[in-house]
PDB file of N, CA and C in Angstrom:
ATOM      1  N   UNK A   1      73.488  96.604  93.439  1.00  0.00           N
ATOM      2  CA  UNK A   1      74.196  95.340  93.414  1.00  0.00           C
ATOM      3  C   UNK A   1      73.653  94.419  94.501  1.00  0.00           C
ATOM      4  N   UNK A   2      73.985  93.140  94.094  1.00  0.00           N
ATOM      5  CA  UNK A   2      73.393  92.368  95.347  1.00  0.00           C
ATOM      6  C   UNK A   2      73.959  92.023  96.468  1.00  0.00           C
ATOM      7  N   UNK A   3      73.877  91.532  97.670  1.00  0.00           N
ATOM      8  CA  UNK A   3      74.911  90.712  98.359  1.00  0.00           C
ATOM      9  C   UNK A   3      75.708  90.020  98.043  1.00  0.00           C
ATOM     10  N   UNK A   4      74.888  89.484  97.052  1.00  0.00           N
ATOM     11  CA  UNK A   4      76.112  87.779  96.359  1.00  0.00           C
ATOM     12  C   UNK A   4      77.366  88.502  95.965  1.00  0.00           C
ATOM     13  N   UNK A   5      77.282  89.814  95.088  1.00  0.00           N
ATOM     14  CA  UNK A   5      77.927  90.300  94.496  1.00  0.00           C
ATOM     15  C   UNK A   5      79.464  90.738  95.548  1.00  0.00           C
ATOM     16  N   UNK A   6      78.875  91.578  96.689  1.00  0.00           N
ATOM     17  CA  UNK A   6      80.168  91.218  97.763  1.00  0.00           C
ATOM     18  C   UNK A   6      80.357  90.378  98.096  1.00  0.00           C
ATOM     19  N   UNK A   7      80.368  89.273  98.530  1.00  0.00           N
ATOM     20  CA  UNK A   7      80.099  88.123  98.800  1.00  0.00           C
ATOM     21  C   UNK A   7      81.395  87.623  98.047  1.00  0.00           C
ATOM     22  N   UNK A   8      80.493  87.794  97.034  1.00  0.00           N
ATOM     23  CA  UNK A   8      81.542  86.851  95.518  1.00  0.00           C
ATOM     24  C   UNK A   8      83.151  87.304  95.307  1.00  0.00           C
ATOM     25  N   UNK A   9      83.155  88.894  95.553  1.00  0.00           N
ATOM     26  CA  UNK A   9      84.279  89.417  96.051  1.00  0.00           C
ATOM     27  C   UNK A   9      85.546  89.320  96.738  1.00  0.00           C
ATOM     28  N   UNK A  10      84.733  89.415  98.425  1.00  0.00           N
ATOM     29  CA  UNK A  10      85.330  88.748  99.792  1.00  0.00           C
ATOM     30  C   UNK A  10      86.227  87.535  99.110  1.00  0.00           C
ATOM     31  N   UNK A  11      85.026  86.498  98.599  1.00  0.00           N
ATOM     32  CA  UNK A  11      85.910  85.184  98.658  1.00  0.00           C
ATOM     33  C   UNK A  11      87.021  85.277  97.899  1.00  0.00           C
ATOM     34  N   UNK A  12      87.129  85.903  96.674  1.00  0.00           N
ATOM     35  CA  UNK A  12      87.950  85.904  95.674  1.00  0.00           C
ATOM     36  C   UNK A  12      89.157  87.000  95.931  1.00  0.00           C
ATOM     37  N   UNK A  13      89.413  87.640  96.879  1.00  0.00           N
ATOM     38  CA  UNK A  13      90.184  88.463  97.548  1.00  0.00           C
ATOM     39  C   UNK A  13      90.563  87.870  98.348  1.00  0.00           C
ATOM     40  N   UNK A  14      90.117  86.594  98.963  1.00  0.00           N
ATOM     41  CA  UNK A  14      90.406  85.702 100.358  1.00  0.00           C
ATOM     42  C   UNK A  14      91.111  85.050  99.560  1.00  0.00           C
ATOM     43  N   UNK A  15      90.676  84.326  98.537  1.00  0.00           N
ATOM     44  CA  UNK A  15      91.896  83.530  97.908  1.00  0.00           C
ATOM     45  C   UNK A  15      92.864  84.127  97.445  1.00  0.00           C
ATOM     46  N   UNK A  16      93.259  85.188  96.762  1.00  0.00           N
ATOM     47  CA  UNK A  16      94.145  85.670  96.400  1.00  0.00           C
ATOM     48  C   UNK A  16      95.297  86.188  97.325  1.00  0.00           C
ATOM     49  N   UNK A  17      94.807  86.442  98.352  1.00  0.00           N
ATOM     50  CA  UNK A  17      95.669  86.575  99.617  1.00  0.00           C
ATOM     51  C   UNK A  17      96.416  84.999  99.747  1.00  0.00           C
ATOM     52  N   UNK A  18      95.257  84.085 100.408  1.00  0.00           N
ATOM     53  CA  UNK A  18      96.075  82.992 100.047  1.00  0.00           C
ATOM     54  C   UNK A  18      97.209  82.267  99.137  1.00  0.00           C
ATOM     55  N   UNK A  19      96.884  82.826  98.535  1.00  0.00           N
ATOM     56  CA  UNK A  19      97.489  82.246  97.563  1.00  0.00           C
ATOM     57  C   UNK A  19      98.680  83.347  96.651  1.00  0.00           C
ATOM     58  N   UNK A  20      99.312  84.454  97.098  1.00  0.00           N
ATOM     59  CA  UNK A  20      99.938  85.099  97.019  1.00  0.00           C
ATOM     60  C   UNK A  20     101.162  85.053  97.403  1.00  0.00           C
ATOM     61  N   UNK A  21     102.460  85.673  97.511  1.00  0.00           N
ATOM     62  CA  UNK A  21     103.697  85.620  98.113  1.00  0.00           C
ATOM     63  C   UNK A  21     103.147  86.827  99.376  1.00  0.00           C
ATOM     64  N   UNK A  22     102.666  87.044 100.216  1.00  0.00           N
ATOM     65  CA  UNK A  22     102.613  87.976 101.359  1.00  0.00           C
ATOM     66  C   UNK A  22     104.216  88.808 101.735  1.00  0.00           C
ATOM     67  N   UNK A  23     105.478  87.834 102.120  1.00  0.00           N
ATOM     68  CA  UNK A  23     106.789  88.182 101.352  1.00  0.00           C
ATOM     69  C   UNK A  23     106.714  89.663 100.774  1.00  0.00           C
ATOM     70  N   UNK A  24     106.647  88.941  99.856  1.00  0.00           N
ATOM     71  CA  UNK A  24     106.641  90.325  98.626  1.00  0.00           C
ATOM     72  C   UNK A  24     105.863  91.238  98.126  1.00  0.00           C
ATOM     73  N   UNK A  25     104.611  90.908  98.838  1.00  0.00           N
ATOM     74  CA  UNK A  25     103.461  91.848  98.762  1.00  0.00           C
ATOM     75  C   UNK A  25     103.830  93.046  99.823  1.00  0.00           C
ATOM     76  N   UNK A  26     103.921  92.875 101.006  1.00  0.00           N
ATOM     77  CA  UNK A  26     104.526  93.809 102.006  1.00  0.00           C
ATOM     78  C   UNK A  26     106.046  94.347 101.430  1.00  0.00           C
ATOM     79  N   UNK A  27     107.240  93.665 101.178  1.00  0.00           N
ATOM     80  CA  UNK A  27     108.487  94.346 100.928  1.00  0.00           C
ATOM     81  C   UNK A  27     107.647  95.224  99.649  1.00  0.00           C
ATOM     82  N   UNK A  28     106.600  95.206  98.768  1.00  0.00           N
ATOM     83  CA  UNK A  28     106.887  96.059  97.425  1.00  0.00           C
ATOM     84  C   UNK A  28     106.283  97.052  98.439  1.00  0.00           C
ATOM     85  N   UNK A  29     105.367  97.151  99.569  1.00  0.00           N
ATOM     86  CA  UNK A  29     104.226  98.075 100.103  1.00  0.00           C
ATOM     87  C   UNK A  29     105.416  99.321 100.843  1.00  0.00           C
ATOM     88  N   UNK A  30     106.233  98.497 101.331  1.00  0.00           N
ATOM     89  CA  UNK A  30     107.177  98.813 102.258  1.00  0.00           C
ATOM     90  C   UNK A  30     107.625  99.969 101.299  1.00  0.00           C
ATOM     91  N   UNK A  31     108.402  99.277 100.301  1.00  0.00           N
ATOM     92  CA  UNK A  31     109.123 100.159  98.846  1.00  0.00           C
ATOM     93  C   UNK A  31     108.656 101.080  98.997  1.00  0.00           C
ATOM     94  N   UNK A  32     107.505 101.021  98.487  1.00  0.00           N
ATOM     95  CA  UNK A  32     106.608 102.475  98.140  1.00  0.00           C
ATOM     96  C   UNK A  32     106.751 103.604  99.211  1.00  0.00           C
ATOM     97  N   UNK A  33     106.430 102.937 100.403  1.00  0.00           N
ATOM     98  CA  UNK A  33     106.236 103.969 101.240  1.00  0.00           C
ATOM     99  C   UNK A  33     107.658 104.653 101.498  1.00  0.00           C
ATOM    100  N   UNK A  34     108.559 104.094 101.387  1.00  0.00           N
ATOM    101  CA  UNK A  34     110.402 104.500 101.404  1.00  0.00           C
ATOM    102  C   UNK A  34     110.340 105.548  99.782  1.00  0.00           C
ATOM    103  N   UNK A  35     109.393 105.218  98.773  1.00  0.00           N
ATOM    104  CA  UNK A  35     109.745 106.047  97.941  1.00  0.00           C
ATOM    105  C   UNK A  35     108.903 107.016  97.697  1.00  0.00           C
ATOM    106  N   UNK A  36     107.637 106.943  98.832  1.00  0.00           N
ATOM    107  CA  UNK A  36     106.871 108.379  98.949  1.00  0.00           C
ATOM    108  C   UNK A  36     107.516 109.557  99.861  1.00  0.00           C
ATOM    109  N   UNK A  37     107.942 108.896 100.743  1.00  0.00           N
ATOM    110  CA  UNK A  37     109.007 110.167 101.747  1.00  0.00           C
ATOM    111  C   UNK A  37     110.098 110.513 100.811  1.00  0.00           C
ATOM    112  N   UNK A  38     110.498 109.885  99.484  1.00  0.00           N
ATOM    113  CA  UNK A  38     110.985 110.933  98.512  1.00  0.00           C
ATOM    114  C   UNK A  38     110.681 112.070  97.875  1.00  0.00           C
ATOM    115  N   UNK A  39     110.980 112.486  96.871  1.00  0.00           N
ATOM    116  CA  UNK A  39     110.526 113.241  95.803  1.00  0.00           C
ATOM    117  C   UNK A  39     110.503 112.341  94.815  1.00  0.00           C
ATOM    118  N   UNK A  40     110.748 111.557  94.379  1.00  0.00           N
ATOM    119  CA  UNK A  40     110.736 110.359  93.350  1.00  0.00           C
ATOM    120  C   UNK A  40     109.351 109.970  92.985  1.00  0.00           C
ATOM    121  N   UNK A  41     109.310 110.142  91.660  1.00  0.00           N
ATOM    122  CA  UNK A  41     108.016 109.239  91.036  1.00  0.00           C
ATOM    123  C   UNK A  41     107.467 107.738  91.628  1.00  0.00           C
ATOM    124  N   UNK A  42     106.346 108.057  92.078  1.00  0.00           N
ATOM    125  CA  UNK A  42     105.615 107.111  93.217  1.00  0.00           C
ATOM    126  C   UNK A  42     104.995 105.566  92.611  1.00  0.00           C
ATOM    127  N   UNK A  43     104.562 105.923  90.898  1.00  0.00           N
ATOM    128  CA  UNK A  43     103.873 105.108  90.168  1.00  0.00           C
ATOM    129  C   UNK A  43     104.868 103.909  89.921  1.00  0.00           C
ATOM    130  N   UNK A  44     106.119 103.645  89.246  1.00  0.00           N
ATOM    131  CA  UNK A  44     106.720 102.417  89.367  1.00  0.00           C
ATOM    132  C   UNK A  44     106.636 101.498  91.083  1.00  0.00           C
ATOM    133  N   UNK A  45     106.966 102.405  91.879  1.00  0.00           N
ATOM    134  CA  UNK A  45     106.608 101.413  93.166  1.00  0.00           C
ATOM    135  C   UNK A  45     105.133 101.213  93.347  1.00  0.00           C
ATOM    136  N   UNK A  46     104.332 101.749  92.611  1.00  0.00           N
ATOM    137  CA  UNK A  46     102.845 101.912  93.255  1.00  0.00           C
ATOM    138  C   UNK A  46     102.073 100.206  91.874  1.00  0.00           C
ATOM    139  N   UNK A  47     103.071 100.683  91.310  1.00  0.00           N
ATOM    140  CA  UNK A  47     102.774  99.379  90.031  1.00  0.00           C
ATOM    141  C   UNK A  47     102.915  98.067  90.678  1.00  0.00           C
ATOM    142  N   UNK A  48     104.499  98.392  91.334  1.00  0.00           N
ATOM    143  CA  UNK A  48     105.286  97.289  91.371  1.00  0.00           C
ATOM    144  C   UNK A  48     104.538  96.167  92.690  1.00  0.00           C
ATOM    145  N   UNK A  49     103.851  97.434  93.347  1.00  0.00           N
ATOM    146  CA  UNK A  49     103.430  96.453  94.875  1.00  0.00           C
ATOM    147  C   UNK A  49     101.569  95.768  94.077  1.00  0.00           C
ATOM    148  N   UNK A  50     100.964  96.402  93.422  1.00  0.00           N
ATOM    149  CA  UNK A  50     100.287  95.556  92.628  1.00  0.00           C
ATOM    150  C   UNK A  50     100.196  94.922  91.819  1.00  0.00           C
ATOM    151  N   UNK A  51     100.842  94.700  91.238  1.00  0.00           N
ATOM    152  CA  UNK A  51     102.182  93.302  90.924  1.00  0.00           C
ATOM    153  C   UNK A  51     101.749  92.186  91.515  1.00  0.00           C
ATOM    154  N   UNK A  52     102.538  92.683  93.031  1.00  0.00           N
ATOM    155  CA  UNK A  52     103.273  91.922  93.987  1.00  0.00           C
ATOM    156  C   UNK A  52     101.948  91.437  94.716  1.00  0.00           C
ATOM    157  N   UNK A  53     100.526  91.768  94.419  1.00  0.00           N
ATOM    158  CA  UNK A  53      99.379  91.635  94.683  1.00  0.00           C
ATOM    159  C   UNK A  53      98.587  92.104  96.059  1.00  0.00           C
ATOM    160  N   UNK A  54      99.726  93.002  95.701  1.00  0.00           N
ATOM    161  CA  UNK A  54      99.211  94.003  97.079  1.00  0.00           C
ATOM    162  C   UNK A  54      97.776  94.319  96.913  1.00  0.00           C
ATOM    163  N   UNK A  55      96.472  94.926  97.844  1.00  0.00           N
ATOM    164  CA  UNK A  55      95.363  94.964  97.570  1.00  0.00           C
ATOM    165  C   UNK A  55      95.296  97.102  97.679  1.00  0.00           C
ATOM    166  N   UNK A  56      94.307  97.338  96.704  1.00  0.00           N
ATOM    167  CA  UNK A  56      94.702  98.421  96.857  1.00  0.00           C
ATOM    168  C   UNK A  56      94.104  99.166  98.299  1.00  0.00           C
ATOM    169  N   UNK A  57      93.745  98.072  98.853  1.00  0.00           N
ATOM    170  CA  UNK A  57      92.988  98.207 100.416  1.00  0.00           C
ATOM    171  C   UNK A  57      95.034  99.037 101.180  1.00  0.00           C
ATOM    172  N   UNK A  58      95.254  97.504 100.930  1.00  0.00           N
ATOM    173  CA  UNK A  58      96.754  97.735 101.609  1.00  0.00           C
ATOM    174  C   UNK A  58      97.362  98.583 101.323  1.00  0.00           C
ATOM    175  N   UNK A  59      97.582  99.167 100.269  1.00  0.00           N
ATOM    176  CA  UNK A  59      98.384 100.511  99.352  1.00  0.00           C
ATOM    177  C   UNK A  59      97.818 102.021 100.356  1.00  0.00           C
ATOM    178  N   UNK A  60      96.546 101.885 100.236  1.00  0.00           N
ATOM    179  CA  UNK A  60      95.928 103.146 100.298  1.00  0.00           C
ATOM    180  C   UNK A  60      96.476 103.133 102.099  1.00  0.00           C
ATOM    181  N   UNK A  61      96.087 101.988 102.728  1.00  0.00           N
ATOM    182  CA  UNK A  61      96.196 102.279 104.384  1.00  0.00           C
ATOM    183  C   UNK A  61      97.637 102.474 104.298  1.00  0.00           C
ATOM    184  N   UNK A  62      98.928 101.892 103.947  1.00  0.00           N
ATOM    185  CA  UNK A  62     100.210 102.272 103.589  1.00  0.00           C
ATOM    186  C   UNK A  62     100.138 104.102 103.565  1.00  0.00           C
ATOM    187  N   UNK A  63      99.908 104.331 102.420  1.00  0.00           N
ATOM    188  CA  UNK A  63      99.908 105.831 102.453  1.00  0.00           C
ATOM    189  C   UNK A  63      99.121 107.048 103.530  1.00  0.00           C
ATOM    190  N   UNK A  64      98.225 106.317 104.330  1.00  0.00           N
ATOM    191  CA  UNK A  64      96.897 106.924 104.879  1.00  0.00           C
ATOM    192  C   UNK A  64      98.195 106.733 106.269  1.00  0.00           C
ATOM    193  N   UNK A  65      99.287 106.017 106.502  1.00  0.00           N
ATOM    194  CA  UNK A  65      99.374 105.484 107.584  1.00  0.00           C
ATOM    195  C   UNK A  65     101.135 106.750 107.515  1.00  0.00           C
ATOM    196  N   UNK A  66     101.546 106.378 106.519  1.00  0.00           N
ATOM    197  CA  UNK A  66     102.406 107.456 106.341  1.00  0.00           C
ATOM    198  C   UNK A  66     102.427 109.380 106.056  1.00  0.00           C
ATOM    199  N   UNK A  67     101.173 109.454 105.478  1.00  0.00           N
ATOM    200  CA  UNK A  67     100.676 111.064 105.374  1.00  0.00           C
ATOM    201  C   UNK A  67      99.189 111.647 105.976  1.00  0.00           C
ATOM    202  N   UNK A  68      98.183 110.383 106.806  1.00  0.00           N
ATOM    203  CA  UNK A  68      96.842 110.969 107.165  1.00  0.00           C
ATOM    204  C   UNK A  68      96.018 111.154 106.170  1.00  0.00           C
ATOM    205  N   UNK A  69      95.110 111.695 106.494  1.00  0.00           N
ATOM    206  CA  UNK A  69      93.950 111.821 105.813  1.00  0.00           C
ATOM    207  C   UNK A  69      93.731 113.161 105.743  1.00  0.00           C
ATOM    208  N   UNK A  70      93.061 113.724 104.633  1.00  0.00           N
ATOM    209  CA  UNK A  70      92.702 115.286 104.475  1.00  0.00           C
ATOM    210  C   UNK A  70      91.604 115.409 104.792  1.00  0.00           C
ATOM    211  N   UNK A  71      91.124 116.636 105.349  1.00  0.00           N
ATOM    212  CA  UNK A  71      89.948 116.756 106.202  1.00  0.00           C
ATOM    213  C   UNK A  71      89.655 117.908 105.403  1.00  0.00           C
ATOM    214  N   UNK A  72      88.672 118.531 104.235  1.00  0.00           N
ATOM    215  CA  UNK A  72      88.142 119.802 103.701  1.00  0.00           C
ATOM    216  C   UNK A  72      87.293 120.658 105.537  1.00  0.00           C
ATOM    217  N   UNK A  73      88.198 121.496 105.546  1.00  0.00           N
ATOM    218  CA  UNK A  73      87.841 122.782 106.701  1.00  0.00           C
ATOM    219  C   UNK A  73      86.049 122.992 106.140  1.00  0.00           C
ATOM    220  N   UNK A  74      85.086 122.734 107.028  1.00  0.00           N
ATOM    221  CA  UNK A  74      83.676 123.252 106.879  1.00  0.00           C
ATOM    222  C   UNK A  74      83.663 124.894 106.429  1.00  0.00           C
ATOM    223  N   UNK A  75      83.349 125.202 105.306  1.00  0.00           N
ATOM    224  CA  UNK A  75      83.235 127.269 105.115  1.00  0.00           C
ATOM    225  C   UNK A  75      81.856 127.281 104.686  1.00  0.00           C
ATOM    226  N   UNK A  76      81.579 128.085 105.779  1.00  0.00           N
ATOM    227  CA  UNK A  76      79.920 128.500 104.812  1.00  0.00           C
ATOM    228  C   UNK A  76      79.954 130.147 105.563  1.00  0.00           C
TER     229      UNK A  76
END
């Protein structure tokens, strides 16, 4: 792919931020993460905050920020 191609990206993710409810992009992010420390099916809130135009940048650090990251143990 080319540069332009991120490039072209960035900007169009820059606007969409702009131009979003932020509001409600965070309260759906928030949701989620209140309904991952459940047992409750994760996908209606996980819908609902990309919707809400959450980026799945934001979703993933949401969850990364509430459960870490998995590390595979080196075995040889």
């Amino acid at each position: 792919m080319s540069h332009q191609v991120e490039t072209d990206q960035r900007a169009e993710l820059a606007a969409r931020r702009r131009t979003r409810d932020d509001a409600a992009a965070h309260a759906a992010v928030t949701r989620m993460v209140e309904v991952a420390r459940t047992g409750d099916n994760m996908v209606p809130a996980m819908l609902d905050a990309a919707r809400a135009e959450a980026t799945l940048g934001e979703i993933c650090d949401a969850l990364r920020a509430e459960w870490g990251t998995y590390t595979e143990p080196a075995r040889f």
